[in-house]
N, C-alpha and C. Protein backbone atom coordinates (compact mmCIF):
# COMPACT_ATOMS: atom_id res chain seq x y z
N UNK A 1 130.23 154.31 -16.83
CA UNK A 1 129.65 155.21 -17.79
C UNK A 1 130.23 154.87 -19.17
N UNK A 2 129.54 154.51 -20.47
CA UNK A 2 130.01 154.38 -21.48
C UNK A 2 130.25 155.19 -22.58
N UNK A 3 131.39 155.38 -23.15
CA UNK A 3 131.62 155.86 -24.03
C UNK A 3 131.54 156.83 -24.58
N UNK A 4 130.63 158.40 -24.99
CA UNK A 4 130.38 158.70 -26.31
C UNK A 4 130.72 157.86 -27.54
N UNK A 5 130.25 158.17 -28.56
CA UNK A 5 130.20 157.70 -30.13
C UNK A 5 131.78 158.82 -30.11
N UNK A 6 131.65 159.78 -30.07
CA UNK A 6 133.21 160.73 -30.28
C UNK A 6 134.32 160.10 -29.73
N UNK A 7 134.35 159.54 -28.13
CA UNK A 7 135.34 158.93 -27.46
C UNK A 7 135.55 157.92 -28.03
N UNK A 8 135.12 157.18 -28.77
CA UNK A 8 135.27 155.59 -28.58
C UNK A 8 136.26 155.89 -30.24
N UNK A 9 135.45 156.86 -31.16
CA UNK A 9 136.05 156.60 -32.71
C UNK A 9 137.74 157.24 -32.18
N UNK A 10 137.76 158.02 -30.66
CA UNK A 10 139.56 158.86 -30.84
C UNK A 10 140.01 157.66 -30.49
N UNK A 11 139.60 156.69 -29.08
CA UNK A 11 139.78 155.62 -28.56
C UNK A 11 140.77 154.72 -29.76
N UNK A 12 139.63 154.31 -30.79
CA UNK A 12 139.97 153.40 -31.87
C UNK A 12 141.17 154.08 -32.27
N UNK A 13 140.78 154.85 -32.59
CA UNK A 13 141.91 155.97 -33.35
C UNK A 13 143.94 155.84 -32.87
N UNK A 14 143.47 155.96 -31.49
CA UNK A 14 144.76 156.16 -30.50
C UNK A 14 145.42 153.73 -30.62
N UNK A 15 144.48 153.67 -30.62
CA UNK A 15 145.00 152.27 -30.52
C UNK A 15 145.78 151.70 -31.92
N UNK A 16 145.22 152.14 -33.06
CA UNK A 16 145.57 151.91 -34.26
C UNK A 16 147.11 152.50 -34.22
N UNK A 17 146.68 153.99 -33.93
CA UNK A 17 148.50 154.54 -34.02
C UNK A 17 149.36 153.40 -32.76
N UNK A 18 149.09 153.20 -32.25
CA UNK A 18 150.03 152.35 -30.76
C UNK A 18 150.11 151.21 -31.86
N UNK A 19 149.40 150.12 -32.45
CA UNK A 19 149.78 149.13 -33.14
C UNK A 19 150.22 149.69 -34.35
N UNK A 20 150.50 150.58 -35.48
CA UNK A 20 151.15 151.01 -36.03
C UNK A 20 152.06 151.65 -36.13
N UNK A 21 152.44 152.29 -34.92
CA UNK A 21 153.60 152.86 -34.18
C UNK A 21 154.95 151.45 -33.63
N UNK A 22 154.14 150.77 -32.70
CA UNK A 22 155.19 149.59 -31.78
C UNK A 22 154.08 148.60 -31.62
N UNK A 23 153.99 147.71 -32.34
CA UNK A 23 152.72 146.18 -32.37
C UNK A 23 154.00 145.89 -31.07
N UNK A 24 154.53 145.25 -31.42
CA UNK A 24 155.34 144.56 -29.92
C UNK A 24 154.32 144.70 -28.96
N UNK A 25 154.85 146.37 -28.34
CA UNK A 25 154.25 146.90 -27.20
C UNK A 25 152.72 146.72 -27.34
N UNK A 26 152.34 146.91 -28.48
CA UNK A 26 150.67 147.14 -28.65
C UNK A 26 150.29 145.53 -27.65
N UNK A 27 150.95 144.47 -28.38
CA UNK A 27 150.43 142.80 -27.90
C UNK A 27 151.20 142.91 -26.59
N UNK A 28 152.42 143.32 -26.00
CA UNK A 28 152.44 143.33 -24.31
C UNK A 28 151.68 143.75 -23.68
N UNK A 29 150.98 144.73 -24.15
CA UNK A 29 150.20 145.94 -23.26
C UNK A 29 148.67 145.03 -23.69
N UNK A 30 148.39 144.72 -24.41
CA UNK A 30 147.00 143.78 -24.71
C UNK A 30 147.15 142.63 -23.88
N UNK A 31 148.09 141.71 -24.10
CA UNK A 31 147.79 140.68 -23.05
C UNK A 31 148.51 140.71 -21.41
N UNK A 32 148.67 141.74 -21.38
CA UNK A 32 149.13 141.65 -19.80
C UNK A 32 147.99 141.84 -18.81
N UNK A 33 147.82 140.57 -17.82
CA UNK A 33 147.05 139.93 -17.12
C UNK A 33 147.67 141.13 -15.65
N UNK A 34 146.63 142.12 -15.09
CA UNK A 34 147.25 143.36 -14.27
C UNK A 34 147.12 142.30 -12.66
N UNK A 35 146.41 140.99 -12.69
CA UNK A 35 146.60 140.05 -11.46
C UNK A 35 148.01 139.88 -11.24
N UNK A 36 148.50 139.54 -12.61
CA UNK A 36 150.44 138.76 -12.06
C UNK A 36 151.19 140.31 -11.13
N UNK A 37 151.50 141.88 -11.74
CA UNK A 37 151.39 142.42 -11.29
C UNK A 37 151.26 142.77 -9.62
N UNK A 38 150.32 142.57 -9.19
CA UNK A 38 149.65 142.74 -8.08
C UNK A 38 150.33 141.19 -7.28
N UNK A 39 150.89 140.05 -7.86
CA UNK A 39 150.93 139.17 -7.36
C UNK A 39 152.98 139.54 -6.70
N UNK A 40 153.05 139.49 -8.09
CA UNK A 40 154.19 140.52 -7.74
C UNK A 40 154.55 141.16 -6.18
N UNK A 41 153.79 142.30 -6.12
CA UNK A 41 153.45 143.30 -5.02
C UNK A 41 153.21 142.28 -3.71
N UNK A 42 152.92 141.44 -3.67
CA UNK A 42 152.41 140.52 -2.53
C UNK A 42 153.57 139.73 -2.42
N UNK A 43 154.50 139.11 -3.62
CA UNK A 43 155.86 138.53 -3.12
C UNK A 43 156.85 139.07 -2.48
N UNK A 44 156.77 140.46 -2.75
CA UNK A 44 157.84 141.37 -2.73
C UNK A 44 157.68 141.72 -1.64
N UNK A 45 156.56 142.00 -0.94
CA UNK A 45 155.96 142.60 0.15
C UNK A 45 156.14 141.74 1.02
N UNK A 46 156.30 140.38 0.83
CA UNK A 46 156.25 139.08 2.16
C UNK A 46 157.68 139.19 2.08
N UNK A 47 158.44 138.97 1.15
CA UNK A 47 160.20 139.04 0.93
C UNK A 47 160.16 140.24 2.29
N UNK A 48 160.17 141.30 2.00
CA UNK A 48 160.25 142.41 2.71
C UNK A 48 159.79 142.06 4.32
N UNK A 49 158.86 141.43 4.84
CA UNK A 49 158.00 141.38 5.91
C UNK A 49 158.99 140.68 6.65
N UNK A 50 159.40 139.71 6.04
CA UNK A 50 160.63 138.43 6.46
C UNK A 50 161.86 139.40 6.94
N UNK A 51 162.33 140.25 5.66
CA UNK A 51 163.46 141.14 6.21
C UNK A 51 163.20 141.72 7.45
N UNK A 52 162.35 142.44 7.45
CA UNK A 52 161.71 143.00 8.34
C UNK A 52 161.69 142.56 10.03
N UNK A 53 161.27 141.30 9.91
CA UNK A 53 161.41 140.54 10.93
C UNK A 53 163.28 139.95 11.48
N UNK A 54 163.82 139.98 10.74
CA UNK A 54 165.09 139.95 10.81
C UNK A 54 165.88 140.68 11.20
N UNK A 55 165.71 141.94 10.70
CA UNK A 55 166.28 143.22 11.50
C UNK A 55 165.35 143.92 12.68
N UNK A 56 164.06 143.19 12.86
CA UNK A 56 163.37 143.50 14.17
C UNK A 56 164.66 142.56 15.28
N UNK A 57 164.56 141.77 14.82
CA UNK A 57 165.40 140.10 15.72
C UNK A 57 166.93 140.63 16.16
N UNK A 58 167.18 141.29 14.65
CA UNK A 58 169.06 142.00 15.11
C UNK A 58 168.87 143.07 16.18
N UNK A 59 167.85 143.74 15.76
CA UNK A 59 167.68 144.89 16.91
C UNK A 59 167.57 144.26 18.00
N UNK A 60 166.76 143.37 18.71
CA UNK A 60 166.58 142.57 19.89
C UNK A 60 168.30 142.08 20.55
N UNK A 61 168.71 141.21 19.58
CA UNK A 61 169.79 140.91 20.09
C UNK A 61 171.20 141.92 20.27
N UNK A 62 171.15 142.43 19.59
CA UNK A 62 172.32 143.57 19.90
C UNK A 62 172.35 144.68 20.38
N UNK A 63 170.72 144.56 21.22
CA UNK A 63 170.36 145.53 22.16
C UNK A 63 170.29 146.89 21.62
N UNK A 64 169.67 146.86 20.76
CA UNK A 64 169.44 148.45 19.94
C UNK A 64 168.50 148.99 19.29
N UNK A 65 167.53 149.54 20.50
CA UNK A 65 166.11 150.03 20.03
C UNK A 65 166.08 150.36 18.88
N UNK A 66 166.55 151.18 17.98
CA UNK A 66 166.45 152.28 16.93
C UNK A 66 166.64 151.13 15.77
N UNK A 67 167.13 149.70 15.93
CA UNK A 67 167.29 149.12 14.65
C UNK A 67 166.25 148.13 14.56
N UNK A 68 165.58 148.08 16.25
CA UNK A 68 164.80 146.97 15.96
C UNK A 68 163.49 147.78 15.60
N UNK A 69 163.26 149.26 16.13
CA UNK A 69 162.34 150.02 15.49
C UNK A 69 161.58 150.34 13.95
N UNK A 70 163.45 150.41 13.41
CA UNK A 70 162.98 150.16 12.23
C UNK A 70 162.67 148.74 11.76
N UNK A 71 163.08 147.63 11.96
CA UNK A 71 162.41 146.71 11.47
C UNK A 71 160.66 146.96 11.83
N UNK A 72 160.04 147.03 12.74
CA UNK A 72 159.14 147.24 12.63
C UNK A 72 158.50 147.60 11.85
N UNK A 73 158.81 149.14 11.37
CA UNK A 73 158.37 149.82 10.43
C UNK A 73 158.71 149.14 9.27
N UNK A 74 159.61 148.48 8.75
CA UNK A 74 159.74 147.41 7.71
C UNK A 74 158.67 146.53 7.68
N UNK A 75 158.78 146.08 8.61
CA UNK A 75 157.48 144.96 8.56
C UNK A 75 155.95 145.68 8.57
N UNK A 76 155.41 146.56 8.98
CA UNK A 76 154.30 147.59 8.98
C UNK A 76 153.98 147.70 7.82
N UNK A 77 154.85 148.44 6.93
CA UNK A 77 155.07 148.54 5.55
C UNK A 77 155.23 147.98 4.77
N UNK A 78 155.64 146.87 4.39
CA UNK A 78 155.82 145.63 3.43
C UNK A 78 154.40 144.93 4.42
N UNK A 79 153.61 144.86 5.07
CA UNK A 79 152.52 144.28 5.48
C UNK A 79 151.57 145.00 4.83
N UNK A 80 151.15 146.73 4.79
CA UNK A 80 150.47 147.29 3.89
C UNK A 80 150.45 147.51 3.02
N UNK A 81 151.59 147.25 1.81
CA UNK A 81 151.89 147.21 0.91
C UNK A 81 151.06 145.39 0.41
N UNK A 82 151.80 144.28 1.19
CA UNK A 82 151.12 143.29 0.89
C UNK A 82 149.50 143.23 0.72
N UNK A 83 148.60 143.93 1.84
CA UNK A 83 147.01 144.22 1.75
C UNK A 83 147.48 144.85 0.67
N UNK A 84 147.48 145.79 0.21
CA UNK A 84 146.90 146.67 -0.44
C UNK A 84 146.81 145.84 -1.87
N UNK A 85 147.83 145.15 -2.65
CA UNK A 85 148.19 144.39 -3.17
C UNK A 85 147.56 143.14 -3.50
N UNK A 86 147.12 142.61 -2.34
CA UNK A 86 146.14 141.87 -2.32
C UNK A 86 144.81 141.88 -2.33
N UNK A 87 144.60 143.51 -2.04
CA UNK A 87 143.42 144.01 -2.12
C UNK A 87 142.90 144.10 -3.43
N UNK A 88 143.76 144.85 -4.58
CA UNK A 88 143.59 145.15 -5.75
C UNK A 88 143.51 143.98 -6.84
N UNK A 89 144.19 142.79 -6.25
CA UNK A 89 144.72 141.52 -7.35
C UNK A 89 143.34 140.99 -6.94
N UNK A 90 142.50 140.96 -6.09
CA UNK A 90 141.43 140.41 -6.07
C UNK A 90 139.86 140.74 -6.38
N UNK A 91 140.77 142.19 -6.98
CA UNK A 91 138.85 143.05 -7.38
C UNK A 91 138.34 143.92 -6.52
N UNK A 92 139.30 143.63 -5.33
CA UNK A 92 138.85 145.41 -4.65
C UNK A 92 138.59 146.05 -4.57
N UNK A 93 138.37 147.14 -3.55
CA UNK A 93 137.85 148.86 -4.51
C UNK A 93 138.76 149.24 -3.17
N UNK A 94 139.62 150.71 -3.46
CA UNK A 94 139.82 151.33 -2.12
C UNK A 94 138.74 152.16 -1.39
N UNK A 95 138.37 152.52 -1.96
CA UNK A 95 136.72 152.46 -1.60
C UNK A 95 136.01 152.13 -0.74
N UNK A 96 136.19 150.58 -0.59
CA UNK A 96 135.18 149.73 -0.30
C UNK A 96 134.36 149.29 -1.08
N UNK A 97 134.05 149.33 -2.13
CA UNK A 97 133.24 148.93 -3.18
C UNK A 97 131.78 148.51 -2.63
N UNK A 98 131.27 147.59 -2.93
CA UNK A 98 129.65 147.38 -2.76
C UNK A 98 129.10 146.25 -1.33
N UNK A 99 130.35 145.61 -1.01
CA UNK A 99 130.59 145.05 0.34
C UNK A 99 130.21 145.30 1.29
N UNK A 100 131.05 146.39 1.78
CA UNK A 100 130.12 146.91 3.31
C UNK A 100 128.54 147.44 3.06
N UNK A 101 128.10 147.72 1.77
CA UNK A 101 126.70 148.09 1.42
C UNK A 101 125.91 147.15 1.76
N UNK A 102 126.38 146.17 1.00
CA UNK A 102 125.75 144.90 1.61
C UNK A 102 125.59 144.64 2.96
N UNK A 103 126.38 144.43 3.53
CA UNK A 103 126.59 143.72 5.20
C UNK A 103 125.82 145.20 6.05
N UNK A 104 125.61 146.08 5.37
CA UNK A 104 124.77 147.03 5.84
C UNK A 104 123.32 147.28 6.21
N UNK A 105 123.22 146.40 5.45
CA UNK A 105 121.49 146.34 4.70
C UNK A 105 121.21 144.86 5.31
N UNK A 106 121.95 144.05 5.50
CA UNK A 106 121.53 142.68 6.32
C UNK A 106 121.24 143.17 7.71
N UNK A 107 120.68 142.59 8.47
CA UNK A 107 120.47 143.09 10.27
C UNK A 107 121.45 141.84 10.78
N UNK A 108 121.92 142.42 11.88
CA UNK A 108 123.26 141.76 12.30
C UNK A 108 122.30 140.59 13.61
N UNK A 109 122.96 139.70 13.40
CA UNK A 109 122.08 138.77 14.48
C UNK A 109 123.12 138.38 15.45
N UNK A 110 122.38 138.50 16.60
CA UNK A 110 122.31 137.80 17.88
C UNK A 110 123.77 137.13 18.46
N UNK A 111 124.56 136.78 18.35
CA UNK A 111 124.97 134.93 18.90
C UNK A 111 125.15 135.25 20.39
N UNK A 112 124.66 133.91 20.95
CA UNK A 112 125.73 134.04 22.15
C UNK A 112 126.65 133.64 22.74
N UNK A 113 127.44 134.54 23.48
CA UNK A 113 128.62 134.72 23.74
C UNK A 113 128.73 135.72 24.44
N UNK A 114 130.62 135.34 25.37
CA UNK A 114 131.30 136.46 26.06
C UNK A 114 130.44 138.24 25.66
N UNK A 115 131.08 138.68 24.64
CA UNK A 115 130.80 139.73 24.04
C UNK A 115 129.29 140.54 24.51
N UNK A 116 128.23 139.81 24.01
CA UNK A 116 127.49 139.96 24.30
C UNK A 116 126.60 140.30 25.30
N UNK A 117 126.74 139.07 26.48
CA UNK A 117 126.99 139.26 27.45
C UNK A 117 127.26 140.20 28.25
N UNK A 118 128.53 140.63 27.50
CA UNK A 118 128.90 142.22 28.43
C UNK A 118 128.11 143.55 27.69
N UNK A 119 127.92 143.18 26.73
CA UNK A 119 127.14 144.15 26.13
C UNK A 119 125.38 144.73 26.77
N UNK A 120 125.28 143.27 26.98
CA UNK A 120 124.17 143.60 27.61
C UNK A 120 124.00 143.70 29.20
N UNK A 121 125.01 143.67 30.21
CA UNK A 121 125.17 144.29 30.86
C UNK A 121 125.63 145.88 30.90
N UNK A 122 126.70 145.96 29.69
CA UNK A 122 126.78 147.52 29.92
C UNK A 122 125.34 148.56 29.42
N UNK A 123 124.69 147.75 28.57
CA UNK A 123 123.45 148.44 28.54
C UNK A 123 122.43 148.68 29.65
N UNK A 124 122.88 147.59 30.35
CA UNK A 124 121.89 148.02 31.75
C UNK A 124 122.17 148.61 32.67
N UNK A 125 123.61 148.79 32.63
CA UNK A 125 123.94 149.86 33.93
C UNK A 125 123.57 151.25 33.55
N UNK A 126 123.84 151.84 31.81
CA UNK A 126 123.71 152.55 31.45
C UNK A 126 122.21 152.73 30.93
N UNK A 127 121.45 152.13 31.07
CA UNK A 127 120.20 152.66 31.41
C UNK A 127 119.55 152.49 32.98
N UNK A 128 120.28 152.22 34.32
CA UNK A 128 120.13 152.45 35.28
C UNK A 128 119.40 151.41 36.19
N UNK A 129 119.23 149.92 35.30
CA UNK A 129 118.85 148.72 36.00
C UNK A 129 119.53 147.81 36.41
N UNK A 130 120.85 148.32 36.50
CA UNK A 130 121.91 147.37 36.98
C UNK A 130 122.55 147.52 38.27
């Protein structure tokens, strides 16, 4: 949704005071690229996943559910943290954005395979020709 003519002149307005207030900040906050950010979030998050796996491993060996538990949850968490992260650095929506709309509106075809297969057997028992 764009603008009003009112929003956009406070808009201007508010930006002028920020570069006449702190230019520094005004040009950090202008050229900061919000991908590195998010890329960030995905290093930090694999750093973490690794820990994670490490104190899953100590828990294993020193025979102590409750530490290898929490690694788990370390790794769980620095794993959703990594999606999420990766979700956003790439244009995402939490949402779902316009994606599944799509793949919605296509008709899903055929292949064959295992899957299937059983699919179409469980359809026939459950309609009573099997």
């Amino acid at each position: 949704m764009p603008l009003s003519e009112h929003e956009q002149r406070m808009l201007d307005q508010i930006e002028q005071a920020l570069y006449a207030e702190d230019p520094k900040f005004a040009n950090t906050v202008r050229h900061t690229n919000p991908a590195v950010h998010y890329k960030r979030w995905i290093i930090k998050a694999s750093i973490g996943f690794v820990l994670g796996i490490a104190v899953l491993m100590g828990g294993m060996i020193l025979q102590q559910p409750v530490v290898g538990a929490l690694g788990f949850l370390i790794m769980l968490a620095c794993a959703l943290w990594g999606l999420s992260g990766w979700r956003k650095g790439s244009g995402g929506t939490e949402g779902g954005g316009n994606a599944p709309q799509a793949q919605a509106k296509q008709p899903r075809q055929q292949k064959p395979g295992m899957m299937n297969r059983f699919e179409e057997r469980w359809r026939r028992r459950q309609e009573g020709d099997g």
